[in-house]
PDB file of N, CA and C in Angstrom:
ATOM      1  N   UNK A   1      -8.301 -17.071  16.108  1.00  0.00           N
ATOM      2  CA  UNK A   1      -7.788 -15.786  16.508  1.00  0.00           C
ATOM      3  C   UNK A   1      -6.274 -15.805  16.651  1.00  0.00           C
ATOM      4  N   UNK A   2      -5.633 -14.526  16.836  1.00  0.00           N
ATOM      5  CA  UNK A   2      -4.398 -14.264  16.743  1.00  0.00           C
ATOM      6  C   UNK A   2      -3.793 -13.615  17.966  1.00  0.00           C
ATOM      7  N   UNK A   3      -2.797 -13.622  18.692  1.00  0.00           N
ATOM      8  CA  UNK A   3      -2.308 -12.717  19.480  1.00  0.00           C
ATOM      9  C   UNK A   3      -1.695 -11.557  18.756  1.00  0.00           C
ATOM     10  N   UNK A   4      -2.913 -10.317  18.618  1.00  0.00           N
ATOM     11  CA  UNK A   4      -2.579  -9.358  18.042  1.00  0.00           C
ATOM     12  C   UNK A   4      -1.354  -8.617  18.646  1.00  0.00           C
ATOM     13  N   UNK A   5      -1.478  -8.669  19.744  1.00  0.00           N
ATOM     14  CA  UNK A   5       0.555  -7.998  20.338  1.00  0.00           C
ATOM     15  C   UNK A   5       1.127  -8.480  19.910  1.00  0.00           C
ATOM     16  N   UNK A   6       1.280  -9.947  19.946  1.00  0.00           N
ATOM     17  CA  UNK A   6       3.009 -10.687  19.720  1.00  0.00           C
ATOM     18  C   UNK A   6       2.933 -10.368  18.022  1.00  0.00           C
ATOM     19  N   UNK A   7       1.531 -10.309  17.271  1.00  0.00           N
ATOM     20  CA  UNK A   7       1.823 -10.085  15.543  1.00  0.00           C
ATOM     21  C   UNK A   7       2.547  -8.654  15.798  1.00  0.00           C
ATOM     22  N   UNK A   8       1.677  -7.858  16.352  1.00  0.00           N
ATOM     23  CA  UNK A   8       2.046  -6.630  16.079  1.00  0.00           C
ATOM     24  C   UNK A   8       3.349  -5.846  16.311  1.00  0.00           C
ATOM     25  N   UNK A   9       3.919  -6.948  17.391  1.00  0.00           N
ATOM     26  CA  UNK A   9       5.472  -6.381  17.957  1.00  0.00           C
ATOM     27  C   UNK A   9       6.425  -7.077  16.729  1.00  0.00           C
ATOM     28  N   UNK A  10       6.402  -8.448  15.708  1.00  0.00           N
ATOM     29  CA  UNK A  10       7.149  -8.330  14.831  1.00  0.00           C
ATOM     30  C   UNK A  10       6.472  -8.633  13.298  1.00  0.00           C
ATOM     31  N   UNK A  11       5.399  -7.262  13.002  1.00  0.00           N
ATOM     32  CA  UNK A  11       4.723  -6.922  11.765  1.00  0.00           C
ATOM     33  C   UNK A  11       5.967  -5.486  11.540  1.00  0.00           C
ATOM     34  N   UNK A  12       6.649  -5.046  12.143  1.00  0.00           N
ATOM     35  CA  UNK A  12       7.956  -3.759  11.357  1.00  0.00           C
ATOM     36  C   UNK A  12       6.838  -2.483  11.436  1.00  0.00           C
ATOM     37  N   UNK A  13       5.752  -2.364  11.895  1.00  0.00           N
ATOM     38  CA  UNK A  13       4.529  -1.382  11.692  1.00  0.00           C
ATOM     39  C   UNK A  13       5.548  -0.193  12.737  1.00  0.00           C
ATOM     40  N   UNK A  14       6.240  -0.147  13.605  1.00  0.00           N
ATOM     41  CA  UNK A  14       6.550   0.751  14.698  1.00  0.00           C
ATOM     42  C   UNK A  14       7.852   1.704  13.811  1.00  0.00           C
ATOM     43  N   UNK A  15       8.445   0.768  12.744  1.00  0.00           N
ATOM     44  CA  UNK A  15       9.165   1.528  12.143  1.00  0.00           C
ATOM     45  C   UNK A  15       8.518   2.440  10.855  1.00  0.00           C
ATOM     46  N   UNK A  16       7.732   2.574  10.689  1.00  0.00           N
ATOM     47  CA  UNK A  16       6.623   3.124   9.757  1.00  0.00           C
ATOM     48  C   UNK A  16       6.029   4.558  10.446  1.00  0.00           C
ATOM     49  N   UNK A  17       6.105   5.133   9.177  1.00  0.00           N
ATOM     50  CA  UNK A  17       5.877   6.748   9.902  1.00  0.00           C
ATOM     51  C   UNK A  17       4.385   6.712   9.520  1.00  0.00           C
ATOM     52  N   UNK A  18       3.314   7.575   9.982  1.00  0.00           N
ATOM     53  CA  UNK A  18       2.317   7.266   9.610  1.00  0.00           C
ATOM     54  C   UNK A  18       1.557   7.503   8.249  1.00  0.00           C
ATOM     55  N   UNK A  19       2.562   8.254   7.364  1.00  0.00           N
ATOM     56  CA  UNK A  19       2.330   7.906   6.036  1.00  0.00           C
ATOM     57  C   UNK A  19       2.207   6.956   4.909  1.00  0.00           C
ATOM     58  N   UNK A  20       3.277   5.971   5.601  1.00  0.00           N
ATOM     59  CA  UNK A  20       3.229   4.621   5.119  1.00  0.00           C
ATOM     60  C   UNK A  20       2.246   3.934   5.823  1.00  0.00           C
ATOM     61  N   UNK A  21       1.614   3.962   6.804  1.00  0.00           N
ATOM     62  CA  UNK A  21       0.576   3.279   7.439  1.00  0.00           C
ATOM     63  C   UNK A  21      -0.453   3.618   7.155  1.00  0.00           C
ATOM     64  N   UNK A  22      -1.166   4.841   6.299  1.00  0.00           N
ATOM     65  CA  UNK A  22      -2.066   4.991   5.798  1.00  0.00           C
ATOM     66  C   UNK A  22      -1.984   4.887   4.132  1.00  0.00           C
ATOM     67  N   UNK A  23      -0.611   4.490   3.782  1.00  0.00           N
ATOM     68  CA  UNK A  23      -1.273   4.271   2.482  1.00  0.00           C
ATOM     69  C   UNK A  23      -1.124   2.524   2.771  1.00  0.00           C
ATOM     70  N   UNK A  24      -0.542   1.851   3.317  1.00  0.00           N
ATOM     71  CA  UNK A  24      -1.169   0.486   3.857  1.00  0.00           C
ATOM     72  C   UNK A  24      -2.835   0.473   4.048  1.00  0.00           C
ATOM     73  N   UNK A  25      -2.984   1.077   4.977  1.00  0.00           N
ATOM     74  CA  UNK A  25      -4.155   0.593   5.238  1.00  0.00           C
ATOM     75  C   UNK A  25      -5.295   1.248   4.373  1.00  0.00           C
ATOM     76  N   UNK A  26      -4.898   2.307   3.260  1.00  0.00           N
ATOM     77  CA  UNK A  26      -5.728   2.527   2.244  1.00  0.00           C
ATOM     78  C   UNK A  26      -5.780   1.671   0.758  1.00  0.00           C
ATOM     79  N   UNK A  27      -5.000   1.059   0.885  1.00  0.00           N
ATOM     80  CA  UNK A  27      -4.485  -0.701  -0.121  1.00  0.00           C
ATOM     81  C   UNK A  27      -5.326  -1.435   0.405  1.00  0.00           C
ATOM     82  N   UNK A  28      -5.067  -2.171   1.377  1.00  0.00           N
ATOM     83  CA  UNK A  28      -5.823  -2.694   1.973  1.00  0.00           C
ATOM     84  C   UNK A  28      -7.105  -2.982   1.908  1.00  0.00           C
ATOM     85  N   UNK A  29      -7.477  -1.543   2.028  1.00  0.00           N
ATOM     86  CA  UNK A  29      -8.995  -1.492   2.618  1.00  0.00           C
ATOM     87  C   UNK A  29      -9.613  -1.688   0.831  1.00  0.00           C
ATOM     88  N   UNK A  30      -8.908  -0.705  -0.027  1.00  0.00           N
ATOM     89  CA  UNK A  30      -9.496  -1.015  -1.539  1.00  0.00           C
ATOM     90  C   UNK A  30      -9.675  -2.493  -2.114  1.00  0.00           C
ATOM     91  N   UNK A  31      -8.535  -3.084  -1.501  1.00  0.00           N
ATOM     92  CA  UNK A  31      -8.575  -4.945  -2.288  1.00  0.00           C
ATOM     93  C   UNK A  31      -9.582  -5.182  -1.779  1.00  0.00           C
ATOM     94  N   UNK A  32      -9.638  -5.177  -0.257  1.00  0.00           N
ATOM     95  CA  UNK A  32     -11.059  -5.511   0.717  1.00  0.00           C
ATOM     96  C   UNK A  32     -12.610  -5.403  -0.498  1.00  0.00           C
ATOM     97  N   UNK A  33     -12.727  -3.841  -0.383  1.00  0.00           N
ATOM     98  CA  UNK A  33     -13.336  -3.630  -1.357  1.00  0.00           C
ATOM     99  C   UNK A  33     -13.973  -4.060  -2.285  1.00  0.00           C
ATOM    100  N   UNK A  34     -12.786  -4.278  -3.306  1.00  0.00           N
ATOM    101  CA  UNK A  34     -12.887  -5.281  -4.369  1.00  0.00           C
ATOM    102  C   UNK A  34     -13.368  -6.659  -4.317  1.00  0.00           C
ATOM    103  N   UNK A  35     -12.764  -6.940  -3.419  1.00  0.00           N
ATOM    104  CA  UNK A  35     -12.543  -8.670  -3.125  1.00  0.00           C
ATOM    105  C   UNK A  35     -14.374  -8.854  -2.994  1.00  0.00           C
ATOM    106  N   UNK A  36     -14.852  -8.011  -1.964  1.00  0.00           N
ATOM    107  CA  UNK A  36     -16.758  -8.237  -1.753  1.00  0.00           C
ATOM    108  C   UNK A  36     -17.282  -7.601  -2.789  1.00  0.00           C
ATOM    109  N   UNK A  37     -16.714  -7.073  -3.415  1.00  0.00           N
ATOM    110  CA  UNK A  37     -18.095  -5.899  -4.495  1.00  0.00           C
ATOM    111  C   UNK A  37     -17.935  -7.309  -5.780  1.00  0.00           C
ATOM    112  N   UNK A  38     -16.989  -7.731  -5.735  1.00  0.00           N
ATOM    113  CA  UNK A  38     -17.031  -8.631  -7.175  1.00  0.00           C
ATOM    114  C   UNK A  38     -17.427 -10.505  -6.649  1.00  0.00           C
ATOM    115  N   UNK A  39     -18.050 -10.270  -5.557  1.00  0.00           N
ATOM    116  CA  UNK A  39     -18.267 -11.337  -4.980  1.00  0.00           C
ATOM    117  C   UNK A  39     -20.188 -11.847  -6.054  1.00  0.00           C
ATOM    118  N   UNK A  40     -19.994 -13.130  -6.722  1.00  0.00           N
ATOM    119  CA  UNK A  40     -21.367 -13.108  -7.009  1.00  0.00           C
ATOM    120  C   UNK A  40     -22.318 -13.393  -6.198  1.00  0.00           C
ATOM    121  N   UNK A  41     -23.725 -13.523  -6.374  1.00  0.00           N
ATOM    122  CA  UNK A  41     -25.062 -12.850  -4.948  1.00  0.00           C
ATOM    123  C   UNK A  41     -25.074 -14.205  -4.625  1.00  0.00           C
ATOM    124  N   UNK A  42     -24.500 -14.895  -4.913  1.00  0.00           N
ATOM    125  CA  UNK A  42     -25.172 -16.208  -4.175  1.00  0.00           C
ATOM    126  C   UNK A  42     -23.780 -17.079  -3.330  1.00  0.00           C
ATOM    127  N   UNK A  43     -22.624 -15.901  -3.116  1.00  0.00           N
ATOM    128  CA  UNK A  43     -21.740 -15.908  -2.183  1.00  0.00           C
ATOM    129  C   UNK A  43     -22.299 -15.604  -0.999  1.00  0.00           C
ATOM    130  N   UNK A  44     -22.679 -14.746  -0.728  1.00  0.00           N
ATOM    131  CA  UNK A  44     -22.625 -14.019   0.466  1.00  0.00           C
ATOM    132  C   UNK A  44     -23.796 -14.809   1.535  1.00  0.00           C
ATOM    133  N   UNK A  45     -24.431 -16.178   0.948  1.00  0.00           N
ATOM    134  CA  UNK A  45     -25.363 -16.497   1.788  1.00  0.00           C
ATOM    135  C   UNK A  45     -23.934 -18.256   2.553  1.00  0.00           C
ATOM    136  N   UNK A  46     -23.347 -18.368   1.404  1.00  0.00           N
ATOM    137  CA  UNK A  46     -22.317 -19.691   2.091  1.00  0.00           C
ATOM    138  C   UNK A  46     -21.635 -19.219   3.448  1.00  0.00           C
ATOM    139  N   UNK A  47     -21.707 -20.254   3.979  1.00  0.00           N
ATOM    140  CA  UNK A  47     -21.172 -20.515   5.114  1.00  0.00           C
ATOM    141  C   UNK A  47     -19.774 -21.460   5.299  1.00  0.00           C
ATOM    142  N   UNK A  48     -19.191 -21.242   6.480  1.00  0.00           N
ATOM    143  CA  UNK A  48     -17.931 -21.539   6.834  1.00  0.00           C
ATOM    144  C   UNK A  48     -17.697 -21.719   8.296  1.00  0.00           C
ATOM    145  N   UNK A  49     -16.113 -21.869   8.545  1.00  0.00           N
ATOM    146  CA  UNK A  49     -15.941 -22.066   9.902  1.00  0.00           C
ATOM    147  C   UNK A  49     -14.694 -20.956   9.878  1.00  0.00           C
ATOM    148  N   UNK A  50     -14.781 -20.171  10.953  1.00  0.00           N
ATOM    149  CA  UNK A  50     -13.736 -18.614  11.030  1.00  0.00           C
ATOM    150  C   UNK A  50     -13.472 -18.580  12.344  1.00  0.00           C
ATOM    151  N   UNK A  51     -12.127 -18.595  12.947  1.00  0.00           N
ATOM    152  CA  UNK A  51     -11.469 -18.541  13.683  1.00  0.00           C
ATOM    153  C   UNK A  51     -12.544 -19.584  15.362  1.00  0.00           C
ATOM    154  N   UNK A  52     -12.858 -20.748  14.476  1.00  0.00           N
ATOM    155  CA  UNK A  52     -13.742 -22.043  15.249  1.00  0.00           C
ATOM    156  C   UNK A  52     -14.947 -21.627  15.415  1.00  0.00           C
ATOM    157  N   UNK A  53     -15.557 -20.370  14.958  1.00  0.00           N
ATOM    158  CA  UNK A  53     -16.862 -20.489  14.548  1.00  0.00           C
ATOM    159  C   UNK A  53     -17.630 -20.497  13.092  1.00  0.00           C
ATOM    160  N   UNK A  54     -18.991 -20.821  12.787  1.00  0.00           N
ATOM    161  CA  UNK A  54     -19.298 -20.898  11.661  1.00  0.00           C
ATOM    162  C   UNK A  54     -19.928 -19.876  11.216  1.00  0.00           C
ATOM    163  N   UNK A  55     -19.722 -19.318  10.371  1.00  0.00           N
ATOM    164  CA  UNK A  55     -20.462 -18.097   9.780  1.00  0.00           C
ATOM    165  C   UNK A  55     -20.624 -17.804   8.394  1.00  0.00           C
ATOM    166  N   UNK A  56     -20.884 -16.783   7.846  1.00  0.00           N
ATOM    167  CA  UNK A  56     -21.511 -16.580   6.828  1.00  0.00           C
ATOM    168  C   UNK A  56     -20.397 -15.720   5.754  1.00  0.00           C
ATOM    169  N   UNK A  57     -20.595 -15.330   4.956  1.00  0.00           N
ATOM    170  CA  UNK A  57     -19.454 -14.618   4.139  1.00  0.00           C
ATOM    171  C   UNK A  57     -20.379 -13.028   4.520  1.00  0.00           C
ATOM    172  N   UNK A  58     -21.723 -13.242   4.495  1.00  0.00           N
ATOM    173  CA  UNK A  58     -22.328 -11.595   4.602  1.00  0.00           C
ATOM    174  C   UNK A  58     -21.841 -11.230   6.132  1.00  0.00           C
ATOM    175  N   UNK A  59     -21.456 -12.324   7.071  1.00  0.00           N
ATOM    176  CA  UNK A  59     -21.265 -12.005   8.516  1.00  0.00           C
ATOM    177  C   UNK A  59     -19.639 -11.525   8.301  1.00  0.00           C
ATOM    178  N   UNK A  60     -18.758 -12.345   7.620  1.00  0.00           N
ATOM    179  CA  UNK A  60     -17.635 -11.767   7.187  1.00  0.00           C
ATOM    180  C   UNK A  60     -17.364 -10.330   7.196  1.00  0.00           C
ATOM    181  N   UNK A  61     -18.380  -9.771   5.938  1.00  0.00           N
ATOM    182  CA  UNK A  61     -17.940  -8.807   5.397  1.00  0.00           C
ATOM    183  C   UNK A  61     -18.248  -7.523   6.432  1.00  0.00           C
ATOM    184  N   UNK A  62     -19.764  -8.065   7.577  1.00  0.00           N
ATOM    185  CA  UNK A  62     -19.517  -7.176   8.503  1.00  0.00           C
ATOM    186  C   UNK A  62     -19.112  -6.873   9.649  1.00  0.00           C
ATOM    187  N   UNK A  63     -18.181  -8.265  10.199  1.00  0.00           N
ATOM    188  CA  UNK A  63     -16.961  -8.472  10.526  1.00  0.00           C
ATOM    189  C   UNK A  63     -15.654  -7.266  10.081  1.00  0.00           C
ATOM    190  N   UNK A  64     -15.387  -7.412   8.927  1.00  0.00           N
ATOM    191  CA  UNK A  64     -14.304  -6.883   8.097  1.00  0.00           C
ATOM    192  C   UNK A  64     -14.442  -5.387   8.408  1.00  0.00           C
ATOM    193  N   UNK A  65     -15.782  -4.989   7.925  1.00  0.00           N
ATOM    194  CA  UNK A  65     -16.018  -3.227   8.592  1.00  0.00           C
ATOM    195  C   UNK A  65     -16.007  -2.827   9.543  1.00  0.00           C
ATOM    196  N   UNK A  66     -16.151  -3.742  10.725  1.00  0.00           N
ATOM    197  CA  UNK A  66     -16.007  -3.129  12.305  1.00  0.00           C
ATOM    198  C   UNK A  66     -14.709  -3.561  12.411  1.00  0.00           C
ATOM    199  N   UNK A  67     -13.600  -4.553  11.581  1.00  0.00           N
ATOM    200  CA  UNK A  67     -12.254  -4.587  12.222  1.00  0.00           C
ATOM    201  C   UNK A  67     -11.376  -3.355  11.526  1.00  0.00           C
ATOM    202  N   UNK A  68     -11.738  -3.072  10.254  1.00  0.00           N
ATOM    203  CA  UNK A  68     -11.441  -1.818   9.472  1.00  0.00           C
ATOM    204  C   UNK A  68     -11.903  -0.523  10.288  1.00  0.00           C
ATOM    205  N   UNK A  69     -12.795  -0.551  11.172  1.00  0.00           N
ATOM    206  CA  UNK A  69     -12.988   0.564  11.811  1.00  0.00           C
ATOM    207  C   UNK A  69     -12.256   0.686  13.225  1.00  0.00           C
ATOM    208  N   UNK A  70     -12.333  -0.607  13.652  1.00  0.00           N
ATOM    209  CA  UNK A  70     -11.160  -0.844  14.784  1.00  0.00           C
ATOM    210  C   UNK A  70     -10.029   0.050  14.548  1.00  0.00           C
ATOM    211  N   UNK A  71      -9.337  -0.487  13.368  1.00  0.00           N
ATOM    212  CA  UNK A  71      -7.907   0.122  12.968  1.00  0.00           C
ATOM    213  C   UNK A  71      -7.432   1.138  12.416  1.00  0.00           C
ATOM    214  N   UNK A  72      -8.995   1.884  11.950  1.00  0.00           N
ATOM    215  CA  UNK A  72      -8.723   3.603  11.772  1.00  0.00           C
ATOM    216  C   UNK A  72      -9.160   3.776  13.096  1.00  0.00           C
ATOM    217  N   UNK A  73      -9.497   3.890  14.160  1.00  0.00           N
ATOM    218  CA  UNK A  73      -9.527   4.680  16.022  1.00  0.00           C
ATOM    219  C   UNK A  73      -8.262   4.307  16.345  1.00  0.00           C
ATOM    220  N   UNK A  74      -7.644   3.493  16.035  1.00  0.00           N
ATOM    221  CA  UNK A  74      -6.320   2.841  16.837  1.00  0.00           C
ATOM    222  C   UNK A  74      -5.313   4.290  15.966  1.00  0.00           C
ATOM    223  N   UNK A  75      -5.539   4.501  14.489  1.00  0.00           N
ATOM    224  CA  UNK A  75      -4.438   5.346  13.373  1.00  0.00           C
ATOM    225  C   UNK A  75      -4.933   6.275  14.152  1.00  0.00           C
ATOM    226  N   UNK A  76      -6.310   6.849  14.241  1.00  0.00           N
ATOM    227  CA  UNK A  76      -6.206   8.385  14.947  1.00  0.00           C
ATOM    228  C   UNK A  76      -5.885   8.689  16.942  1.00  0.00           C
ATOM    229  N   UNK A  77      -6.196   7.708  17.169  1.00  0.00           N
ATOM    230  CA  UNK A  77      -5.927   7.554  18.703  1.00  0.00           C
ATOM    231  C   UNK A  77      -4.502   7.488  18.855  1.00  0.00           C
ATOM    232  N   UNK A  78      -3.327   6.875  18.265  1.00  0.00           N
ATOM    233  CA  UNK A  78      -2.039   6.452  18.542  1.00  0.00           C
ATOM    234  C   UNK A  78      -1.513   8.011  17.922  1.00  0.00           C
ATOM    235  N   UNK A  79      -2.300   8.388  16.349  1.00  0.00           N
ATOM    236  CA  UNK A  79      -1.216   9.143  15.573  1.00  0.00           C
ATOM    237  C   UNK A  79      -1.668  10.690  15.730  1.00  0.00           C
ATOM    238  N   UNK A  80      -2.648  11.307  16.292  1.00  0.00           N
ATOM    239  CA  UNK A  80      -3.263  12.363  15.797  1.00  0.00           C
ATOM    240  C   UNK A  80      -2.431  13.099  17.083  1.00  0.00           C
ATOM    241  N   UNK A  81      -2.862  14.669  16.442  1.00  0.00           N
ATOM    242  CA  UNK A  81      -1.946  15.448  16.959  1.00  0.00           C
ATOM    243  C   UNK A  81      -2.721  16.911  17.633  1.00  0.00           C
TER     244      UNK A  81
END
């Protein structure tokens, strides 16, 4: 794991209007995308070790969708009007 404050205070994200932060995080989310849809079927059962635990690439990927969903509530909670 990461200390998401101390990344986040020097990731330059605060100087970013939220147009550039959604086409970030709409890049993003497409490679994401990509990266699992072109994954072959007998990926998603290997296992690993992720931030000192061991898990799966299918646990990954639904990992990846609840942190992708994390960070669109944070875009509409911080930015909406």
């Amino acid at each position: 794991g990461i200390d998401e404050n101390a990344a986040a205070s020097l990731s330059g994200a605060h100087d970013c209007d939220l147009a550039q932060l959604l086409d970030e995080f709409t890049a993003v989310r497409a490679a994401t995308v990509q990266l699992f849809r072109n994954l072959p079927p007998e990926a998603w059962s290997r296992t690993g070790t992720a931030a000192g635990h061991q898990c799966s690439v299918r646990a990954l990927a639904h990992l990846t969708l609840g942190h992708q969903l994390h960070h669109q509530n944070i875009l509409r909670d911080r930015y909406s009007r």
